[in-house]
Structures are given as C-alpha cells and as structure tokens.
C-alpha atoms as a PDB file:
ATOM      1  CA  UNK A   1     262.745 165.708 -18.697  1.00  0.00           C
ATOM      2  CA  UNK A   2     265.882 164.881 -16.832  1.00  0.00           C
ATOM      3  CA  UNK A   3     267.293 161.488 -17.699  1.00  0.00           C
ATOM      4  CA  UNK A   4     267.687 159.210 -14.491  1.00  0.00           C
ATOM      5  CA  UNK A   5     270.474 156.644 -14.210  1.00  0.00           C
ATOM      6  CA  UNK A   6     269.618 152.834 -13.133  1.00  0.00           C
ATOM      7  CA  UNK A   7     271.073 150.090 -11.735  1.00  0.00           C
ATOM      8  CA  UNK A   8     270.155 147.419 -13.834  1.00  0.00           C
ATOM      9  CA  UNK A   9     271.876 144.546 -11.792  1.00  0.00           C
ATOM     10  CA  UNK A  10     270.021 146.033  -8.596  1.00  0.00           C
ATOM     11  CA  UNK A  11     266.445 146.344 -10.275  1.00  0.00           C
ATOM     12  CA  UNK A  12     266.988 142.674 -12.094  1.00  0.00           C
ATOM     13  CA  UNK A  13     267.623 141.272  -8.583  1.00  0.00           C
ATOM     14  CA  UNK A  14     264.949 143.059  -7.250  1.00  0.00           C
ATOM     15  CA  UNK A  15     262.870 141.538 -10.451  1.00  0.00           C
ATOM     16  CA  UNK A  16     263.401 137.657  -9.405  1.00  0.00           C
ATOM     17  CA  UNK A  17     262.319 138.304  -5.601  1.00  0.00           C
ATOM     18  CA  UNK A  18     259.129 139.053  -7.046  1.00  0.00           C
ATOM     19  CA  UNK A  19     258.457 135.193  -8.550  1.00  0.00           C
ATOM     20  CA  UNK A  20     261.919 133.479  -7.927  1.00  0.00           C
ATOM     21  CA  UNK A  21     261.157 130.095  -5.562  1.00  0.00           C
ATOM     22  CA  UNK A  22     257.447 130.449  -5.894  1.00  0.00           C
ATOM     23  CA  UNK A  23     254.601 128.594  -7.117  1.00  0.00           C
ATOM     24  CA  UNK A  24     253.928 130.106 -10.366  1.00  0.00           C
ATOM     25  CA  UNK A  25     250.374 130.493  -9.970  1.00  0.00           C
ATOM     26  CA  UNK A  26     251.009 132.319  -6.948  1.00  0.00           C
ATOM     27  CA  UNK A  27     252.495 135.298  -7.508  1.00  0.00           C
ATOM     28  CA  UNK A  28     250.109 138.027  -7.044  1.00  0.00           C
ATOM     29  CA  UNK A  29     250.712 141.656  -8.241  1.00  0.00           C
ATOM     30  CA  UNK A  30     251.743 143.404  -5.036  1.00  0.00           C
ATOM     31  CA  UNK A  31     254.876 141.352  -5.499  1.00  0.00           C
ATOM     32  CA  UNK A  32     256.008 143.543  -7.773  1.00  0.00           C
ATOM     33  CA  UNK A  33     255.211 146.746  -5.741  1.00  0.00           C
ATOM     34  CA  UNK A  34     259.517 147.028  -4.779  1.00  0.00           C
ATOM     35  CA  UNK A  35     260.208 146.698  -8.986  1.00  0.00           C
ATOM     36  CA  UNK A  36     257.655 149.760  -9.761  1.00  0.00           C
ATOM     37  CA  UNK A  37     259.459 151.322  -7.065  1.00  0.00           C
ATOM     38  CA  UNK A  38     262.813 150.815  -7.717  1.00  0.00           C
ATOM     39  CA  UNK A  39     262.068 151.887 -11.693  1.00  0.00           C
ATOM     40  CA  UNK A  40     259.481 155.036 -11.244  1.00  0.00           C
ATOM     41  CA  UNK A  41     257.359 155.742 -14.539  1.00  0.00           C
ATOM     42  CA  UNK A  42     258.021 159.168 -15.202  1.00  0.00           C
ATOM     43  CA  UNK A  43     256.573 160.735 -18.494  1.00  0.00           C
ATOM     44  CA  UNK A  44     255.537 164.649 -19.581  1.00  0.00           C
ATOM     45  CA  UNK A  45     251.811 165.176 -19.478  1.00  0.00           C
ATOM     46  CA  UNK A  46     249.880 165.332 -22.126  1.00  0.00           C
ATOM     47  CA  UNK A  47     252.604 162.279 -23.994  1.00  0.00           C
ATOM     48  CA  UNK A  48     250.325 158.928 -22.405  1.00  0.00           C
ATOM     49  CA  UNK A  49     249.294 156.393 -24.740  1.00  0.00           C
ATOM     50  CA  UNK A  50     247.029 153.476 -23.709  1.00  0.00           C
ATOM     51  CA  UNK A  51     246.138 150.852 -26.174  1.00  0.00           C
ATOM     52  CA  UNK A  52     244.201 147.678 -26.332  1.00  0.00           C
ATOM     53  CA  UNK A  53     244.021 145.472 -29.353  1.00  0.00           C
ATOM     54  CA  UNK A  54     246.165 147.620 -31.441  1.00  0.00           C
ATOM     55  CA  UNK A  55     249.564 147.168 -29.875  1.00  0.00           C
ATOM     56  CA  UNK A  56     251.071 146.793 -33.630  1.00  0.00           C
ATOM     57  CA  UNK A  57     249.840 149.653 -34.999  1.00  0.00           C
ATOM     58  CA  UNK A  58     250.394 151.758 -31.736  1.00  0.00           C
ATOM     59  CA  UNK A  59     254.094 150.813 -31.248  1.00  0.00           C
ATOM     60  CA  UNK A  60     254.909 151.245 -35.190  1.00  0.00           C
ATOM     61  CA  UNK A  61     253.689 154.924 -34.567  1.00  0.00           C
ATOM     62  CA  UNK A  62     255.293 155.678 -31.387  1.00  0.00           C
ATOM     63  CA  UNK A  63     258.923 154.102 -32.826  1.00  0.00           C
ATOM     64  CA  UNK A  64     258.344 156.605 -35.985  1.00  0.00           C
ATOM     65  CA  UNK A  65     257.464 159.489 -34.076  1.00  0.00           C
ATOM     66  CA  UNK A  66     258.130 161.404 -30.389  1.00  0.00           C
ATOM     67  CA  UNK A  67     254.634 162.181 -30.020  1.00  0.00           C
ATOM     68  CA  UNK A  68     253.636 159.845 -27.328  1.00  0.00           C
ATOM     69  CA  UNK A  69     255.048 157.315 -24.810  1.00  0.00           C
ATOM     70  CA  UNK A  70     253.192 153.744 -24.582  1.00  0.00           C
ATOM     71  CA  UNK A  71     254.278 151.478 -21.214  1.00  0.00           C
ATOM     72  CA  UNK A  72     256.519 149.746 -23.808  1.00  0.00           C
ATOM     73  CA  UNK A  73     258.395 152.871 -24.253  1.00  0.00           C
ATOM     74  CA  UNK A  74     260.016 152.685 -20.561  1.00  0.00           C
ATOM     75  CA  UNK A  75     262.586 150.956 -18.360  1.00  0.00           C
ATOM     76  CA  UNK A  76     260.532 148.277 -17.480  1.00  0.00           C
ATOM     77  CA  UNK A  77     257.914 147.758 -20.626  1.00  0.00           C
ATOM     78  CA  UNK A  78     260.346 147.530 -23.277  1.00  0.00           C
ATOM     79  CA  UNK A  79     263.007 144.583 -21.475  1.00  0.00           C
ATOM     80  CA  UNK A  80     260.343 142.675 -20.353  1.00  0.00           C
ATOM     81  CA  UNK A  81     257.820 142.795 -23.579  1.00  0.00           C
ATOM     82  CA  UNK A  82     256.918 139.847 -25.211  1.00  0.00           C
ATOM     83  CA  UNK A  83     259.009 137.898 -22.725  1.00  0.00           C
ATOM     84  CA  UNK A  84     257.717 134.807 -20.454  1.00  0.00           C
ATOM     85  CA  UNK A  85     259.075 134.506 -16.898  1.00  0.00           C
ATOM     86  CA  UNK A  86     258.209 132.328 -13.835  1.00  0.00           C
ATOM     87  CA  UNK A  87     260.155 130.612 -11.007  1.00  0.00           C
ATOM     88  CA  UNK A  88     259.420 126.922  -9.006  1.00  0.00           C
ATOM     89  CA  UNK A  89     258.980 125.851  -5.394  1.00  0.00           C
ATOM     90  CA  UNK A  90     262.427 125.361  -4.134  1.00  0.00           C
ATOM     91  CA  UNK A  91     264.401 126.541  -6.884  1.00  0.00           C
ATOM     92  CA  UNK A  92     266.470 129.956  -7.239  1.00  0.00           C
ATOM     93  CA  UNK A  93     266.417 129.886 -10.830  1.00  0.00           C
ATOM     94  CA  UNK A  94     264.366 131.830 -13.517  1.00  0.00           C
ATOM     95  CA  UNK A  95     262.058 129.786 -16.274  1.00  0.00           C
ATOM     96  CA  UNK A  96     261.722 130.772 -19.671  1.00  0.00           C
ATOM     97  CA  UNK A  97     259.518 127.863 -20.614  1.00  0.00           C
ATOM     98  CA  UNK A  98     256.997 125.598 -18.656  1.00  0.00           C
ATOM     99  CA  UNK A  99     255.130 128.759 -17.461  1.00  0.00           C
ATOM    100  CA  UNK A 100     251.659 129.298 -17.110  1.00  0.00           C
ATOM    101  CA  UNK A 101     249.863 131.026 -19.858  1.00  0.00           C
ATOM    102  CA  UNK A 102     247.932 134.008 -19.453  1.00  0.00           C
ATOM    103  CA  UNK A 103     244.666 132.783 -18.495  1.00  0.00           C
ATOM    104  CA  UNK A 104     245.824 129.490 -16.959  1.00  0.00           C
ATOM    105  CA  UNK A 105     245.971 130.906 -13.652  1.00  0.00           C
ATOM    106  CA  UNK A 106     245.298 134.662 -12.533  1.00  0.00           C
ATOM    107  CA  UNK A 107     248.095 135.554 -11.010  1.00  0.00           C
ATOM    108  CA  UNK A 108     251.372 134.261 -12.770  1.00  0.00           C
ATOM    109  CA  UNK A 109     254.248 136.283 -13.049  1.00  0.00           C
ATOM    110  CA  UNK A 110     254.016 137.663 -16.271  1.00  0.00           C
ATOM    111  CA  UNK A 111     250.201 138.779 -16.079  1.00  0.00           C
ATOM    112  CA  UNK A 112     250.964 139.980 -12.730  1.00  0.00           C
ATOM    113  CA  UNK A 113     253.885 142.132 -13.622  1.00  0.00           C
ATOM    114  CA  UNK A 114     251.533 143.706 -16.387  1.00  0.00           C
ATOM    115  CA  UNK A 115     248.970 144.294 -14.249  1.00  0.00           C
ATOM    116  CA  UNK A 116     250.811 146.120 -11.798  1.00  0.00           C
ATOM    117  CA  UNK A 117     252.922 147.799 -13.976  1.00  0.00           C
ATOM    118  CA  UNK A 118     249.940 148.922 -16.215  1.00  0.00           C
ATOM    119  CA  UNK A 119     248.479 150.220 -13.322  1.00  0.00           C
ATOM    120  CA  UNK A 120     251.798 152.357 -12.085  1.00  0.00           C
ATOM    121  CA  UNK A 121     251.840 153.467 -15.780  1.00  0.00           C
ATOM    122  CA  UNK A 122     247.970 154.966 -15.499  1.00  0.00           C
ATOM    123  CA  UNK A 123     248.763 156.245 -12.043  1.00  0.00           C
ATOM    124  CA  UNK A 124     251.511 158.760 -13.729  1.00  0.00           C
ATOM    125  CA  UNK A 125     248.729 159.935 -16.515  1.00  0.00           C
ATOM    126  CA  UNK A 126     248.301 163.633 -16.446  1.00  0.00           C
ATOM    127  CA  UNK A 127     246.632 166.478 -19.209  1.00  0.00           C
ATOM    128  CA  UNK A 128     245.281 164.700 -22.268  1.00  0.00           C
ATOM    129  CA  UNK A 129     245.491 161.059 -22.407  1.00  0.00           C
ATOM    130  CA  UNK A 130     245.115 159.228 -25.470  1.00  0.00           C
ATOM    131  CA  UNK A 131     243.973 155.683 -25.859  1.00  0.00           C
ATOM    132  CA  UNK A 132     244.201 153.668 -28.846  1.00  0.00           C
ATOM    133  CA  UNK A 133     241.469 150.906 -29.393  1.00  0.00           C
ATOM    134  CA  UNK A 134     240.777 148.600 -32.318  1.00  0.00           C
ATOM    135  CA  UNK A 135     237.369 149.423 -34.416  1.00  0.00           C
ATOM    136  CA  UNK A 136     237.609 146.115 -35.996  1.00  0.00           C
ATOM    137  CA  UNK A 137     236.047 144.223 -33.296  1.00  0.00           C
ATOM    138  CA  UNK A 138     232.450 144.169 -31.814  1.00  0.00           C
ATOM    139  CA  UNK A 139     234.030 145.076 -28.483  1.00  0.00           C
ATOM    140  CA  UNK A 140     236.725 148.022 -28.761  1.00  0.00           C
ATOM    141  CA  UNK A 141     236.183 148.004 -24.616  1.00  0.00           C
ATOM    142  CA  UNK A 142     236.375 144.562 -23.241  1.00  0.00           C
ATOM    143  CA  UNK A 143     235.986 144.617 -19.260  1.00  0.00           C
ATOM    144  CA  UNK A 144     237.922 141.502 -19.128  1.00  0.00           C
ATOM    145  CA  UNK A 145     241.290 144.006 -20.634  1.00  0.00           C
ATOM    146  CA  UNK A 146     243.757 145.293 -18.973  1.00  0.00           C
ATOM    147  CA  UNK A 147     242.614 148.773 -20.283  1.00  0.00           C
ATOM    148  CA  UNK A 148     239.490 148.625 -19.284  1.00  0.00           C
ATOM    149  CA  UNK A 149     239.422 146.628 -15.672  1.00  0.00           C
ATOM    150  CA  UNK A 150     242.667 148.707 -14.474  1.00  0.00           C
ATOM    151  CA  UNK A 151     244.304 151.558 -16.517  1.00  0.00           C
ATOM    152  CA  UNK A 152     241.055 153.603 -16.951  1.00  0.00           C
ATOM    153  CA  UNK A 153     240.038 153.045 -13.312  1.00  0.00           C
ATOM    154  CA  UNK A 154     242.942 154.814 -12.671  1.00  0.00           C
ATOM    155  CA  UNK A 155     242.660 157.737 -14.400  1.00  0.00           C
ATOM    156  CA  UNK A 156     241.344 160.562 -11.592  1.00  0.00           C
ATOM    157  CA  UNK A 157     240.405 163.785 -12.662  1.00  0.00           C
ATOM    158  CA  UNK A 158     242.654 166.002 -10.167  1.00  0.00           C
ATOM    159  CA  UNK A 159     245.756 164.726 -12.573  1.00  0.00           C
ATOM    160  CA  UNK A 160     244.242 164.065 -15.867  1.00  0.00           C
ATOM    161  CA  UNK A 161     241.767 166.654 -18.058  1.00  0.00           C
ATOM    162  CA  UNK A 162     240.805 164.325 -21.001  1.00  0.00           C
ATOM    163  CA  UNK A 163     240.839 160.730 -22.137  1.00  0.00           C
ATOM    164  CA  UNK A 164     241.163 160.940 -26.133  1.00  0.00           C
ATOM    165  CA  UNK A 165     240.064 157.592 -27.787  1.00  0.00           C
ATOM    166  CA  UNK A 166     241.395 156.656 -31.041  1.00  0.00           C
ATOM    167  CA  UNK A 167     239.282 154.224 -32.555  1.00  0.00           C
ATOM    168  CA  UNK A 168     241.561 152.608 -35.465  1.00  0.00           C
ATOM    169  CA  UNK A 169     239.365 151.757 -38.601  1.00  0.00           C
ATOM    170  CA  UNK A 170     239.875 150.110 -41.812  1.00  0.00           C
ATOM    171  CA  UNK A 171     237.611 149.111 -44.610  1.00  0.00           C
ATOM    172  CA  UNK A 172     233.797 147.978 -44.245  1.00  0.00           C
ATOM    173  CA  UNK A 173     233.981 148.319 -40.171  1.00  0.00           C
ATOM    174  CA  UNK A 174     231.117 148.321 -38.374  1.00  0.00           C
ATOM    175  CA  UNK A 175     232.200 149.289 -35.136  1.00  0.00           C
ATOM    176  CA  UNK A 176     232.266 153.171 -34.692  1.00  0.00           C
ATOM    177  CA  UNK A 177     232.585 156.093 -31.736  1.00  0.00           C
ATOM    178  CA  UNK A 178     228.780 154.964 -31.058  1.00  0.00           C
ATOM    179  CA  UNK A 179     229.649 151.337 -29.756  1.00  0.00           C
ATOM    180  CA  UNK A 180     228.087 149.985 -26.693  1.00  0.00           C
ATOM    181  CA  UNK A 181     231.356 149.480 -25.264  1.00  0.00           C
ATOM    182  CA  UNK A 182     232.749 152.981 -25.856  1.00  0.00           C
ATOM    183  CA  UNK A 183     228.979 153.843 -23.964  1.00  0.00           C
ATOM    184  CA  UNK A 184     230.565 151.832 -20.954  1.00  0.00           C
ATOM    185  CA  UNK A 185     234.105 153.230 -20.964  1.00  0.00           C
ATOM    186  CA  UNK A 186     232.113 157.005 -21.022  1.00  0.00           C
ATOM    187  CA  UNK A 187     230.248 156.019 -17.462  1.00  0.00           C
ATOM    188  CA  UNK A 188     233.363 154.396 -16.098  1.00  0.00           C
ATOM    189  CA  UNK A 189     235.694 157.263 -16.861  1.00  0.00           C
ATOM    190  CA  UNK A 190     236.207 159.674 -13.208  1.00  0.00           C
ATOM    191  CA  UNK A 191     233.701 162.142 -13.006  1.00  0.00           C
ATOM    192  CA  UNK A 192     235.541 165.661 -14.716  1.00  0.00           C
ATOM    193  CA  UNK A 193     237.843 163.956 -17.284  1.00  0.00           C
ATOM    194  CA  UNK A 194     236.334 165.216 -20.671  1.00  0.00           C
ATOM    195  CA  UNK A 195     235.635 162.447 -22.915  1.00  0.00           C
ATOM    196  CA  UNK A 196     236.355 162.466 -26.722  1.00  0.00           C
ATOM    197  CA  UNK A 197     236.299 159.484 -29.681  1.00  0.00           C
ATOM    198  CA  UNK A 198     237.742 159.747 -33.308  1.00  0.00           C
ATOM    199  CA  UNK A 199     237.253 157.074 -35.923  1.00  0.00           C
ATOM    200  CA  UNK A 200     241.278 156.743 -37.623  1.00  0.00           C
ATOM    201  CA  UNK A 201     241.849 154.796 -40.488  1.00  0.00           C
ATOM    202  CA  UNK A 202     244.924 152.361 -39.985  1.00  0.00           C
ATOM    203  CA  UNK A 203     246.207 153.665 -43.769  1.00  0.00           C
ATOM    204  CA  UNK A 204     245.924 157.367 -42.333  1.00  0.00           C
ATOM    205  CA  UNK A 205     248.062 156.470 -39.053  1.00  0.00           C
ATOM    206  CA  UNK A 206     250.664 154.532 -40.890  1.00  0.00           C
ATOM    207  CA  UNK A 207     250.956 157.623 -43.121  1.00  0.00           C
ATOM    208  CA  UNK A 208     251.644 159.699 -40.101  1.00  0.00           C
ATOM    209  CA  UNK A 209     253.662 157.338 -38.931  1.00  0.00           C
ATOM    210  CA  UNK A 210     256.075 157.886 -42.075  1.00  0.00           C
ATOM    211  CA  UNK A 211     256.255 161.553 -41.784  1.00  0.00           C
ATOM    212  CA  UNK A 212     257.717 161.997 -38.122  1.00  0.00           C
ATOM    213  CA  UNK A 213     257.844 165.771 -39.581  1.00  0.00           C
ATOM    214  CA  UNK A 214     254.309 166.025 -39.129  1.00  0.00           C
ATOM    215  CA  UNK A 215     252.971 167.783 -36.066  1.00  0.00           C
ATOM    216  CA  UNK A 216     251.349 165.079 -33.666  1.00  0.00           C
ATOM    217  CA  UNK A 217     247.838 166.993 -33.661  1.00  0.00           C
ATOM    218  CA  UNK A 218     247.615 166.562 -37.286  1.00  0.00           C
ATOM    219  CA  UNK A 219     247.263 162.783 -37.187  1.00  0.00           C
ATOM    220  CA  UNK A 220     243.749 162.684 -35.927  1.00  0.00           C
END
C-alpha cells in the first residue's frame, strides 16, 4: 500500500480545535470528525485487528509480527496512546493533567477521540476481521466496551466477510467460545458476516509472537 505523506503541524492544529478552549466534559465525538479526516485510516483487507481486554498481549504480537494492524498501529493511535489531553474555558492551551477520567464524564476529550477514532478504524474493516478478546473474564463481550457498543456495530457485510474471534486463554479458565457474551456479539454481528471463535492460549500467542517467521495462519 502506497505510503502517504502528513503534515504533522497541520493535523496537530487541527487536533487542539477539537477540545482547545472548551469545557472538558463537553467535547463530544463529532469534534473530532476534521482529525479522522485530515489522517484517513487506510489498511489492506483481511490485516484488522480489534481487541478488548487484551491490549498487552495484542500489541506485543502485532510489534513482533506484520500480520495484522491494531488502531494503535496508525497515524493517529500510536501518538496519542496512553496519553491524557483536555483544554479549559477561556484558555488556548493544552492540559496534560487535571483532566477528566474516563468515566467521569462521557464525553471528554480523550474518550471522545477513541470513540470516534475506533469507529473510523471499524468503518475501514474489509475481508476477515479478527478480534482479540480476553477468556479470563466472565464477560469477554462487555456492551459497556468500546468493541462491543461501536466497532462491531460497524462492521457491514457489503465490506467485511468474517469476524474471527480470538478468545485468549490461560490456565484453569472458565470462560470459553460458548460464553453468553460471545452468544450476544453472534446476534449483534450484520446479517452475512460469517462468525467464527477459537480458544488461544496466551503461552501459544507469545510463542508466535517470537517467531515472526511463522506464517500468520499458523498461530490459531
């Protein structure tokens, strides 16, 4: 895929006139609508990787290998991951601390940028989609994630064939490919996307993840 050339200064100005002077509890997602714009996702079909719960043991694997591309792969996930942003009523400047937290108030800067971005992301899915989720909790599908209440709805079947669940495992689980939750995301999912679930032990995805050699089929 042909490599596209930013301007960072432009996009980072573009960035603070999404939350720059505001209240920080009122900066709603469509504010970041001209950033999404101004840095397209753009990935190969068939290369999507969604996650929830697992972003450790997702991003160790797709550092290690070129098999697939998470949202903290691109442009825009991998500045502004981990980061905390927000702007004040009648100041120009950026914050870095005194922000709201994530569930203080819906629509902060940071959960709003990773809303809307997340959604973007999901919006560029096409072929076989894969989706990481963690199989050591009673809920691998929470409603209330990110995962679940945007990037899946997002998923239509015109662009995208299969969603491909990875349900990471370790010792003495008891949450498996037959979990209510997983029942959910099945009858959420577009009608025509082919649904599929494999239990992965965390020790055999590390291992893949230390022999890039490996074709990316073989891990699971």
């Amino acid at each position: 895929m042909k490599k596209i050339k930013y301007d960072c200064q432009k996009i980072w100005g573009i960035f603070e006139q999404a939350y720059v002077g505001r209240d920080p509890c009122k900066v709603p997602m469509e504010e970041y609508n001209l950033l999404i714009a101004a840095a397209p996702f753009q990935l190969p079909c068939n290369r999507m990787m969604l996650w929830s719960k697992t972003k450790d043991v997702v991003h160790d694997f797709t550092e290690k290998t070129e098999c697939f591309v998470t949202l903290e792969n691109t442009l825009l996930g991998s500045v502004l991951d981990g980061l905390t942003w927000c702007g004040n009523e009648g100041s120009n400047e950026t914050f870095t601390t005194g922000c709201p937290g994530w569930t203080e108030c819906e629509n902060n800067p940071v959960r709003s940028f990773w809303s809307r971005a997340s959604a973007a992301f999901a919006d560029v899915g096409c072929g076989n989609v894969t989706a990481m989720l963690n199989g050591s909790i009673t809920t691998p599908f929470s409603p209330t994630s990110i995962f679940a209440s945007i990037e899946v709805k997002r998923l239509i079947s015109t662009r995208v064939s299969s969603l491909n669940i990875v349900l990471v495992t370790q010792q003495n689980d008891v949450t498996n490919c037959t979990n209510a939750s997983l029942k959910n995301l099945q009858k959420e999912l577009d009608k025509g996307i082919k649904y599929t679930c494999k239990e992965v032990t965390l020790s055999k995805i590390q291992d893949c993840a230390s022999h890039p050699e490996r074709p990316c089929g073989s891990c699971w």
